[in-house]
PDB file of N, CA and C in Angstrom:
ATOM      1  N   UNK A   1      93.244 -31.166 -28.098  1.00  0.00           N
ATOM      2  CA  UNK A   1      93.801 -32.452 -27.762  1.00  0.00           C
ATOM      3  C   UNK A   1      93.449 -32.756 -26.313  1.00  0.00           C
ATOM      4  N   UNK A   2      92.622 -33.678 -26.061  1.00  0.00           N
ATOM      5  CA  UNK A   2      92.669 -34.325 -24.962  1.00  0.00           C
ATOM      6  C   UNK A   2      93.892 -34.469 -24.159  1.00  0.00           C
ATOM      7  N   UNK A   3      93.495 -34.515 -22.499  1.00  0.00           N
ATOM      8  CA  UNK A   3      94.465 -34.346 -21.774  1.00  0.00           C
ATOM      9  C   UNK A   3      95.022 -36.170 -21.602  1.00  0.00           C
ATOM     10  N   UNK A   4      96.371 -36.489 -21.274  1.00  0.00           N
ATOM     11  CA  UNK A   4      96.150 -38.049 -20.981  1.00  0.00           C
ATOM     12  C   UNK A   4      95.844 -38.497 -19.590  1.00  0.00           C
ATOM     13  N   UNK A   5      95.266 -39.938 -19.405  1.00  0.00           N
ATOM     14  CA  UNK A   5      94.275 -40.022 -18.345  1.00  0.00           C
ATOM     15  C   UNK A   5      94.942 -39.909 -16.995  1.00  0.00           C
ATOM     16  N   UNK A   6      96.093 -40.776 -17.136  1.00  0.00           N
ATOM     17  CA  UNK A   6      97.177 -41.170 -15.720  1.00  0.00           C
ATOM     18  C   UNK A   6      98.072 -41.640 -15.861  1.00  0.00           C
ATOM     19  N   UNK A   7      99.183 -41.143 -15.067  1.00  0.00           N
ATOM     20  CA  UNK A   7     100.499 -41.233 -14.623  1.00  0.00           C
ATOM     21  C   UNK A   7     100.306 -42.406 -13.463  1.00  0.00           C
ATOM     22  N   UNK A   8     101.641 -43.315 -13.069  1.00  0.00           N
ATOM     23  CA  UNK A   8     102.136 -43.763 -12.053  1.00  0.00           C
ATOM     24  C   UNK A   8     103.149 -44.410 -12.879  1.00  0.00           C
ATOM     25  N   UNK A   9     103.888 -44.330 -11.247  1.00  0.00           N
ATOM     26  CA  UNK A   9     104.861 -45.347 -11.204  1.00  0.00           C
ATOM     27  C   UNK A   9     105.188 -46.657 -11.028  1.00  0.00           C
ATOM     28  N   UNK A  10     105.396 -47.630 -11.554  1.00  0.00           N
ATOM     29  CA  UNK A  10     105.488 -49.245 -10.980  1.00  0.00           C
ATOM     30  C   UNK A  10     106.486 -49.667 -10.947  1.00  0.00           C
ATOM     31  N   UNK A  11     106.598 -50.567 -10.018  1.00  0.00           N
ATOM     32  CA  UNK A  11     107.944 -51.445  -9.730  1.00  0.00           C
ATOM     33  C   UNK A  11     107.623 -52.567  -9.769  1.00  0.00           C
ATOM     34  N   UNK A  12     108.950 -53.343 -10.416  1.00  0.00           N
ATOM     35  CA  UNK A  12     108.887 -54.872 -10.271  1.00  0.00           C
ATOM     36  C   UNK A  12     110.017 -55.032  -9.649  1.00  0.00           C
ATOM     37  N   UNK A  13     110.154 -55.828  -8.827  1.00  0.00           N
ATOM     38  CA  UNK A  13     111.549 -56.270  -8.311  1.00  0.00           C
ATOM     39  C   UNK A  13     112.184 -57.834  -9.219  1.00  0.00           C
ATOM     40  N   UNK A  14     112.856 -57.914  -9.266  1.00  0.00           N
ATOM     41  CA  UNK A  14     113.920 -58.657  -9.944  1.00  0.00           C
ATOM     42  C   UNK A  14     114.473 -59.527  -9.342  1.00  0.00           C
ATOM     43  N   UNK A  15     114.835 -60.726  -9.752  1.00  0.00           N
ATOM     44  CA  UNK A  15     115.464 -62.301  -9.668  1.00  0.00           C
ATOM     45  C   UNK A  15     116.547 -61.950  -8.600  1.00  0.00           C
ATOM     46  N   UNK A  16     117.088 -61.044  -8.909  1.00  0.00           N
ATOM     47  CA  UNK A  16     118.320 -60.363  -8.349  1.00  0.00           C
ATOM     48  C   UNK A  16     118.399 -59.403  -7.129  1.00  0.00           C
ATOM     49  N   UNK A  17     116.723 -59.406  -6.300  1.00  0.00           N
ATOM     50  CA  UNK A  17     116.787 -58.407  -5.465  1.00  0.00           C
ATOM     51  C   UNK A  17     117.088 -56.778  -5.697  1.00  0.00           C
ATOM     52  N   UNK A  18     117.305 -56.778  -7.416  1.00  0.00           N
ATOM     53  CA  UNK A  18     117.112 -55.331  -7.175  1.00  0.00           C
ATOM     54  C   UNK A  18     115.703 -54.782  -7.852  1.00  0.00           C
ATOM     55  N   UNK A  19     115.214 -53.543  -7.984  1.00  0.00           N
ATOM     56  CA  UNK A  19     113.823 -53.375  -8.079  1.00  0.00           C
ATOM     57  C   UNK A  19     113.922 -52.661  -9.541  1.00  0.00           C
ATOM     58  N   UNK A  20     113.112 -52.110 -10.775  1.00  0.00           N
ATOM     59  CA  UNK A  20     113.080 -51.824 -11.702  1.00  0.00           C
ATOM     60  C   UNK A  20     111.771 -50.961 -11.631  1.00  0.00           C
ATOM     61  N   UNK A  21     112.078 -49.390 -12.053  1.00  0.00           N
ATOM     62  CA  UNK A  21     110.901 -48.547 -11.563  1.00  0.00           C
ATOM     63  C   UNK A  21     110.547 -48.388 -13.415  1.00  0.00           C
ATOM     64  N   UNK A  22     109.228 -48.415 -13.679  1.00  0.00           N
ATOM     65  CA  UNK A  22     108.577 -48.421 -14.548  1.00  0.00           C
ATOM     66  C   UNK A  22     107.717 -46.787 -15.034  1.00  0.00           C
ATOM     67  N   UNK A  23     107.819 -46.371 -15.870  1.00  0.00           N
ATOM     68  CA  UNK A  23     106.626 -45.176 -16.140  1.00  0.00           C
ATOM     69  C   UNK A  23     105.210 -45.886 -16.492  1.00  0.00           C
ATOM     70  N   UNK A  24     104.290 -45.965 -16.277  1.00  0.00           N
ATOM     71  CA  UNK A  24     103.192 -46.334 -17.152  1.00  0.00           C
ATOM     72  C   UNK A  24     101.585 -45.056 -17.055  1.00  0.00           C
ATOM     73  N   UNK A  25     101.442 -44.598 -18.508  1.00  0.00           N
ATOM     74  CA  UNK A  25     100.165 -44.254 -18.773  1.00  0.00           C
ATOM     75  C   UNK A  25      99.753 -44.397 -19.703  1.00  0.00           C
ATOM     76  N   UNK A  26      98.234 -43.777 -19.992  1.00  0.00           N
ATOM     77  CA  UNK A  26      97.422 -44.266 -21.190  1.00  0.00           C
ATOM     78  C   UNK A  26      97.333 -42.886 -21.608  1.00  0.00           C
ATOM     79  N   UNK A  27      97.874 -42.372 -22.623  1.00  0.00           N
ATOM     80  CA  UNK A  27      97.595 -41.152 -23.406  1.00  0.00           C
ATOM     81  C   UNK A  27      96.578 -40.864 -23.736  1.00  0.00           C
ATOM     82  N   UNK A  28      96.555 -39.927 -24.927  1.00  0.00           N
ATOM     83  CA  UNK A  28      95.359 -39.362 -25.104  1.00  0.00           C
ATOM     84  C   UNK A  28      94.342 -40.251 -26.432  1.00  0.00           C
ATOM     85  N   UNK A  29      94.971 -41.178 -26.996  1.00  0.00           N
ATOM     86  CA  UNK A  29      94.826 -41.893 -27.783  1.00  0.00           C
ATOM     87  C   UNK A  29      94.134 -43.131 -26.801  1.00  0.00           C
ATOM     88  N   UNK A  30      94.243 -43.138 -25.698  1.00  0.00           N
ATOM     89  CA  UNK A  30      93.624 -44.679 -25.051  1.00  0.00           C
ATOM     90  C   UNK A  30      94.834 -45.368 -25.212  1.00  0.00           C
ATOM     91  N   UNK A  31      96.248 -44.971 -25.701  1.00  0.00           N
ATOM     92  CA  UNK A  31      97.117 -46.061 -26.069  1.00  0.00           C
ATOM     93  C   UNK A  31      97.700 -46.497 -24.496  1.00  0.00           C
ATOM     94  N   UNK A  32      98.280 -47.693 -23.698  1.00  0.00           N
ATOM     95  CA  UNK A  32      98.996 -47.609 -22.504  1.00  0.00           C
ATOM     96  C   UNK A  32     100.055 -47.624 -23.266  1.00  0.00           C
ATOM     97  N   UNK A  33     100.968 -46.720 -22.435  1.00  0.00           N
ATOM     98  CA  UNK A  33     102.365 -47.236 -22.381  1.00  0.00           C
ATOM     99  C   UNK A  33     103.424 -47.406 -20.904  1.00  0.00           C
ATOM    100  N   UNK A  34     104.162 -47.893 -21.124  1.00  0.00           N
ATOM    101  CA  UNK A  34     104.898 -47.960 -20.366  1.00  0.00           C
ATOM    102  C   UNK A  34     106.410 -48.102 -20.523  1.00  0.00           C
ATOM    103  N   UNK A  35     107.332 -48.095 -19.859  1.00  0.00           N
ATOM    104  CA  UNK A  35     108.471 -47.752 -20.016  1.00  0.00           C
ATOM    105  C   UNK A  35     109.510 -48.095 -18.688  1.00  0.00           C
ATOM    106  N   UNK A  36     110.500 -49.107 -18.697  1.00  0.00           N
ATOM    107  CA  UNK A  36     111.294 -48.741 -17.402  1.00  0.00           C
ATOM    108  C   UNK A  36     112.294 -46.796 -17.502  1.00  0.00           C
ATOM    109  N   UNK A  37     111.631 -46.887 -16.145  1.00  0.00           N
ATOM    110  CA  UNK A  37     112.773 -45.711 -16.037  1.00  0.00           C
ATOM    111  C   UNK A  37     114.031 -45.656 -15.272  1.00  0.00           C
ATOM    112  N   UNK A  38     114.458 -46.497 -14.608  1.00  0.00           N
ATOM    113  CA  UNK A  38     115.617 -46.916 -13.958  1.00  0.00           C
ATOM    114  C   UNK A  38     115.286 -47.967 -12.867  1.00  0.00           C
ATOM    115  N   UNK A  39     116.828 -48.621 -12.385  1.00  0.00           N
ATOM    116  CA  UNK A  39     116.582 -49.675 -12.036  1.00  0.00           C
ATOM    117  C   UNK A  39     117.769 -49.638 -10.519  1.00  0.00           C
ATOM    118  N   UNK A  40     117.442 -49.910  -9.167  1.00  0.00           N
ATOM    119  CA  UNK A  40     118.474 -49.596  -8.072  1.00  0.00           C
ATOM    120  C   UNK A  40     119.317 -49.926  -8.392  1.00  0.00           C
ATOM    121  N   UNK A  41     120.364 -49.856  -7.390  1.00  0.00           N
ATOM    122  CA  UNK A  41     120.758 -48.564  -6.526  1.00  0.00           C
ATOM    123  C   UNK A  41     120.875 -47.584  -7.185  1.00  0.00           C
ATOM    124  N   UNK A  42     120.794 -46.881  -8.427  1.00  0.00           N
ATOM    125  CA  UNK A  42     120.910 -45.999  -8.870  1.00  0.00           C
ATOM    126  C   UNK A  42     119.550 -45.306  -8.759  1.00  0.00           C
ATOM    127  N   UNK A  43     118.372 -46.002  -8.822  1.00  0.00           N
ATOM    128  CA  UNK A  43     117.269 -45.152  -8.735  1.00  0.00           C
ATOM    129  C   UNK A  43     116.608 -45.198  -7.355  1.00  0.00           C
ATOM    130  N   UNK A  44     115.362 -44.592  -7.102  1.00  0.00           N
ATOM    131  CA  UNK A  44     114.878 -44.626  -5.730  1.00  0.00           C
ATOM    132  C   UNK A  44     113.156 -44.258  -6.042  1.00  0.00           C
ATOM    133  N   UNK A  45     112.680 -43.919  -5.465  1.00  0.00           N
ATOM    134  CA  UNK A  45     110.829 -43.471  -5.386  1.00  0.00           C
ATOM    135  C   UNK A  45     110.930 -42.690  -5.678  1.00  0.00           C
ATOM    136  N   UNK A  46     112.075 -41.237  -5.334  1.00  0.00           N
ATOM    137  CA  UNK A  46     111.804 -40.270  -5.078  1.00  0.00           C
ATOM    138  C   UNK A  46     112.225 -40.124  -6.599  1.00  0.00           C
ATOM    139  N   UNK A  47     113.125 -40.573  -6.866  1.00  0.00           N
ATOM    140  CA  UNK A  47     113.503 -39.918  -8.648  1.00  0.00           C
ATOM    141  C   UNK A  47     113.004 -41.005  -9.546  1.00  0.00           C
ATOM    142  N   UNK A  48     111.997 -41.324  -9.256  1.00  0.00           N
ATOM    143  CA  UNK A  48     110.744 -42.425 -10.107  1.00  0.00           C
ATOM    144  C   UNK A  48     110.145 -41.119 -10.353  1.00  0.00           C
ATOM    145  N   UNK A  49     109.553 -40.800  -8.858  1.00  0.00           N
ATOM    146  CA  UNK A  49     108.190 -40.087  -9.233  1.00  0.00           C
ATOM    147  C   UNK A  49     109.076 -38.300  -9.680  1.00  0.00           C
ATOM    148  N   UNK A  50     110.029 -38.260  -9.450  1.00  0.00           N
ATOM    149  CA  UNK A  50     110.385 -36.724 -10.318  1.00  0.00           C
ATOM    150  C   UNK A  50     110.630 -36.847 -11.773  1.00  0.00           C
ATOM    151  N   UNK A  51     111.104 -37.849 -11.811  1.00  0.00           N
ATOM    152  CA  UNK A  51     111.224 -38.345 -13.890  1.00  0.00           C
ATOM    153  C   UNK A  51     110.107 -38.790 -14.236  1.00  0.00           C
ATOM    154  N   UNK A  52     108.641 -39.292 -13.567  1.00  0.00           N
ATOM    155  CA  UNK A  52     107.935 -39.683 -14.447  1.00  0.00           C
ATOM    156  C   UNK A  52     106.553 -38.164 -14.541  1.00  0.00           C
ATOM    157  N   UNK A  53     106.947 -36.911 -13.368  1.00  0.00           N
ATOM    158  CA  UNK A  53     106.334 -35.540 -13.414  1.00  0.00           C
ATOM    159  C   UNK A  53     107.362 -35.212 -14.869  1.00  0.00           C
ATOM    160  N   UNK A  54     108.346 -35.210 -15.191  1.00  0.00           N
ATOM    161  CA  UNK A  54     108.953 -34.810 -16.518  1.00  0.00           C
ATOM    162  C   UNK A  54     108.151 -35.543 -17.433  1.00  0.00           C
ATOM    163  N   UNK A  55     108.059 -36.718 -17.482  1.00  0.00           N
ATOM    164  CA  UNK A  55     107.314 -37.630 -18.409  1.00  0.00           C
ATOM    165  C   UNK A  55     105.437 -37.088 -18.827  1.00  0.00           C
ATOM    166  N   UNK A  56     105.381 -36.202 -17.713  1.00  0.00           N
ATOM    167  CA  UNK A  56     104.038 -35.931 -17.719  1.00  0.00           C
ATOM    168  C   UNK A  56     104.155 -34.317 -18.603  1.00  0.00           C
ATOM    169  N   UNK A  57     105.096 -33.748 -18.334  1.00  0.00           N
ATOM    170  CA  UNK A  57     105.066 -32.632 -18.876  1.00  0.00           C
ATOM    171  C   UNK A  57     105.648 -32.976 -20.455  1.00  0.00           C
ATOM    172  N   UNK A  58     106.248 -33.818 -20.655  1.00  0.00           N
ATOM    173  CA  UNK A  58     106.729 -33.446 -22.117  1.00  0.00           C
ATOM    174  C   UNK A  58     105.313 -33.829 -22.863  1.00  0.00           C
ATOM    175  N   UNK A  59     104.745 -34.938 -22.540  1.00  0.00           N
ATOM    176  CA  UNK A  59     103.082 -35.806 -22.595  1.00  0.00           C
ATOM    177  C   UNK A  59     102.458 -34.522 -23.173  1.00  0.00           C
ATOM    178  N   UNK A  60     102.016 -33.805 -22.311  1.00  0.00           N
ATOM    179  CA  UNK A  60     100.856 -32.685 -22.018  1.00  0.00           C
ATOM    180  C   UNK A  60     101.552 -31.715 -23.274  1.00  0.00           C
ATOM    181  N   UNK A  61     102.997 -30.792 -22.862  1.00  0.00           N
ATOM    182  CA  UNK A  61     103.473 -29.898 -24.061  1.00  0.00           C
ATOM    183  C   UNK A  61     103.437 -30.909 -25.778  1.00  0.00           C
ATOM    184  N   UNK A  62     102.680 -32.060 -25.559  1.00  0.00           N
ATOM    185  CA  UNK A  62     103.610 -32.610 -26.880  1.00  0.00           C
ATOM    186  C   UNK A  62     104.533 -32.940 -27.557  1.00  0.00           C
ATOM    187  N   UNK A  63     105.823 -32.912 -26.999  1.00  0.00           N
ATOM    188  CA  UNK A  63     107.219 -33.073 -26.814  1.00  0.00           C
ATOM    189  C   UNK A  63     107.479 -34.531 -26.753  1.00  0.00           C
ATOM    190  N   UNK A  64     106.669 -35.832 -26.005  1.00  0.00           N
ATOM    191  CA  UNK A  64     107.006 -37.023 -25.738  1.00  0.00           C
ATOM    192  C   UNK A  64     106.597 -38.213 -26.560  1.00  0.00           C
ATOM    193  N   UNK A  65     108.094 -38.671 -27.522  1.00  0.00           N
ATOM    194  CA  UNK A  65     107.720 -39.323 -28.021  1.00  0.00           C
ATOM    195  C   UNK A  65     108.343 -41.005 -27.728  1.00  0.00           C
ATOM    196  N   UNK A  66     107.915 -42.169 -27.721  1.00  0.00           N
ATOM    197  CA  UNK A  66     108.321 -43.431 -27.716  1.00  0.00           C
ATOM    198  C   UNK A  66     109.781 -43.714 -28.301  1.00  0.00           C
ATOM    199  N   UNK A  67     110.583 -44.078 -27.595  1.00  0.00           N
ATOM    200  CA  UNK A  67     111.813 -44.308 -27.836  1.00  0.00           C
ATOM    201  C   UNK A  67     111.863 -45.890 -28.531  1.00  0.00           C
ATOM    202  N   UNK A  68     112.573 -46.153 -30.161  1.00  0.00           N
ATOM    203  CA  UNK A  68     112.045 -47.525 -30.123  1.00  0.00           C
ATOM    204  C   UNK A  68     113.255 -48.411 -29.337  1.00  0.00           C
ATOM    205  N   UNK A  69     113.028 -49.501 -29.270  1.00  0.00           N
ATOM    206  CA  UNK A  69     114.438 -50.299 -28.298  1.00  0.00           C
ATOM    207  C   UNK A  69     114.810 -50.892 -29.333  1.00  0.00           C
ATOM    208  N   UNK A  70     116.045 -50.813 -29.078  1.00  0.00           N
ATOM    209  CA  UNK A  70     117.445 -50.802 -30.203  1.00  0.00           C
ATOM    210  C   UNK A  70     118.106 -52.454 -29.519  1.00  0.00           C
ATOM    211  N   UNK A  71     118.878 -52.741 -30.738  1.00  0.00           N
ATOM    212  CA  UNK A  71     119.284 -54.041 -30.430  1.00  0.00           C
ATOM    213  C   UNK A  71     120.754 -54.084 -30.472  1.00  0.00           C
ATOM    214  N   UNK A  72     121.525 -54.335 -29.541  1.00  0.00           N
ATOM    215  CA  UNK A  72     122.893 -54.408 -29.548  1.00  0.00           C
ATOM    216  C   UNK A  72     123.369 -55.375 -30.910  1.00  0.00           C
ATOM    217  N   UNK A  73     122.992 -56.605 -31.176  1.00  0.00           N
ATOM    218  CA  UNK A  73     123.052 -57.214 -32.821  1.00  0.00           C
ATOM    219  C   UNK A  73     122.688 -56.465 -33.419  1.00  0.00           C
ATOM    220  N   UNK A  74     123.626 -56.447 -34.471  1.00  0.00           N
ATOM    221  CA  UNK A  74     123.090 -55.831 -35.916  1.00  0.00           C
ATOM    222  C   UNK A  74     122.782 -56.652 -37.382  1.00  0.00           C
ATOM    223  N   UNK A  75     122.455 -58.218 -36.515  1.00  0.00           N
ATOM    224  CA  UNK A  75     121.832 -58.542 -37.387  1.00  0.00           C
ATOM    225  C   UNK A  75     120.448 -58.549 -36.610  1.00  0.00           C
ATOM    226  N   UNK A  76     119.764 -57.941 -35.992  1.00  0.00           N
ATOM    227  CA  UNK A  76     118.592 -57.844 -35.507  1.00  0.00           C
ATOM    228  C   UNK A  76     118.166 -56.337 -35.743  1.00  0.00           C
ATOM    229  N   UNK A  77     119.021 -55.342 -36.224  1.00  0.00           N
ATOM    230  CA  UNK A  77     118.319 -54.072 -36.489  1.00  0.00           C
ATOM    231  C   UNK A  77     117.651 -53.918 -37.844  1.00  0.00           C
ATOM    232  N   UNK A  78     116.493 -52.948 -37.298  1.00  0.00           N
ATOM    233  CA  UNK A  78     115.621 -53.062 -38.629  1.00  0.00           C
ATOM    234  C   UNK A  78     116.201 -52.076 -39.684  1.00  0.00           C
ATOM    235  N   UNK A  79     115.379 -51.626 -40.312  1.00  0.00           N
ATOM    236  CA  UNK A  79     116.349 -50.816 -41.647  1.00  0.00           C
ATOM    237  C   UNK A  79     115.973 -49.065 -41.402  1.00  0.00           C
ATOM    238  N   UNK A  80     115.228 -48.923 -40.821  1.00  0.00           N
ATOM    239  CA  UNK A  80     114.946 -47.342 -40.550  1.00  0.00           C
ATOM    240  C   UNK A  80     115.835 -47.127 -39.458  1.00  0.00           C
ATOM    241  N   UNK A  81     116.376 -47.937 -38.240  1.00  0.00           N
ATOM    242  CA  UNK A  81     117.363 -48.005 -36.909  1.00  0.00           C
ATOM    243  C   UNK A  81     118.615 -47.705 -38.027  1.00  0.00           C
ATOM    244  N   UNK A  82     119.011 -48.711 -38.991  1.00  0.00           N
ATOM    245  CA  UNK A  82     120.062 -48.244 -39.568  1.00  0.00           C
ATOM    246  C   UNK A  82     120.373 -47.150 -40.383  1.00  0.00           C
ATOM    247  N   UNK A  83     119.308 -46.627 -41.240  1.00  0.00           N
ATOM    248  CA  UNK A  83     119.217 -45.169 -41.413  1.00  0.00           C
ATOM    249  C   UNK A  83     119.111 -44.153 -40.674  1.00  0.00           C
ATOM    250  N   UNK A  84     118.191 -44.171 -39.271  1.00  0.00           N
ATOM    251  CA  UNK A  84     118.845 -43.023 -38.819  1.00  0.00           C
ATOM    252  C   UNK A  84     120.395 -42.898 -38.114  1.00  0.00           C
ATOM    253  N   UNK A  85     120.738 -43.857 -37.966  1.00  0.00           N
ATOM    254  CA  UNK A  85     122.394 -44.002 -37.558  1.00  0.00           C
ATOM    255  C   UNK A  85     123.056 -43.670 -38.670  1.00  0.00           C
ATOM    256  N   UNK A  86     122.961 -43.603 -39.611  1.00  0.00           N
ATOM    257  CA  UNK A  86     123.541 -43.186 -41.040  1.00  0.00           C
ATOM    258  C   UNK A  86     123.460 -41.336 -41.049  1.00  0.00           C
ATOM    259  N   UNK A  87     121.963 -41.328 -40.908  1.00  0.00           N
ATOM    260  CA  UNK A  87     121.556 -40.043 -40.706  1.00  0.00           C
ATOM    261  C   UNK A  87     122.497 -38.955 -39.700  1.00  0.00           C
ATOM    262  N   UNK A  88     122.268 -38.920 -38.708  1.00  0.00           N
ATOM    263  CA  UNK A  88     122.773 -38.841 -37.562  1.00  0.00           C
ATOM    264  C   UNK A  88     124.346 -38.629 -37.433  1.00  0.00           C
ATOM    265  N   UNK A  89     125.192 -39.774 -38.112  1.00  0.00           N
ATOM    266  CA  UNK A  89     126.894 -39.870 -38.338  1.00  0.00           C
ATOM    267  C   UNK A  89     127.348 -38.945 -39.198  1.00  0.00           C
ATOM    268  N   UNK A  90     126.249 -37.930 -40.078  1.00  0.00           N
ATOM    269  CA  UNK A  90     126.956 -36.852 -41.073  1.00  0.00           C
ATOM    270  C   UNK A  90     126.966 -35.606 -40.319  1.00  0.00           C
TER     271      UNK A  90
END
């Protein structure tokens, strides 16, 4: 298995003055992804770039998989979101 190409971190800052730190790489598939990983005052550079070295290691061991985003409505969840919540509650 190919190694994936690159890691960084990105930020966007927000309407609101606060900033939103991002994961983004392109795996081994060529796929990009990206991901927020937290958003201030709770986050900073320094625990951007230490959660997105975790992000790199689960990557590399094979361990990291895409989290899908879940919808607070449940008339907007799809039907596998509601099975594994079914799953999961036994």
């Amino acid at each position: 298995m190919a190694a994936p190409k690159k890691f960084l971190v990105r930020t966007r800052i927000n309407s609101d003055g606060t900033t939103t730190f991002y994961a983004r790489f392109t795996d081994q598939h060529s796929i990009r992804r990206e991901f927020p990983l937290g958003r201030t005052p709770d986050w900073n550079a320094a625990l951007a770039a230490t959660a997105i070295e975790h992000v790199k290691a689960d990557v590399e061991r094979g361990t990291w998989s895409p989290k899908p985003v879940r919808s607070a409505d449940p008339q907007k969840l799809l039907f596998s979101e509601m099975a594994y919540d079914d799953v999961t509650a036994v």
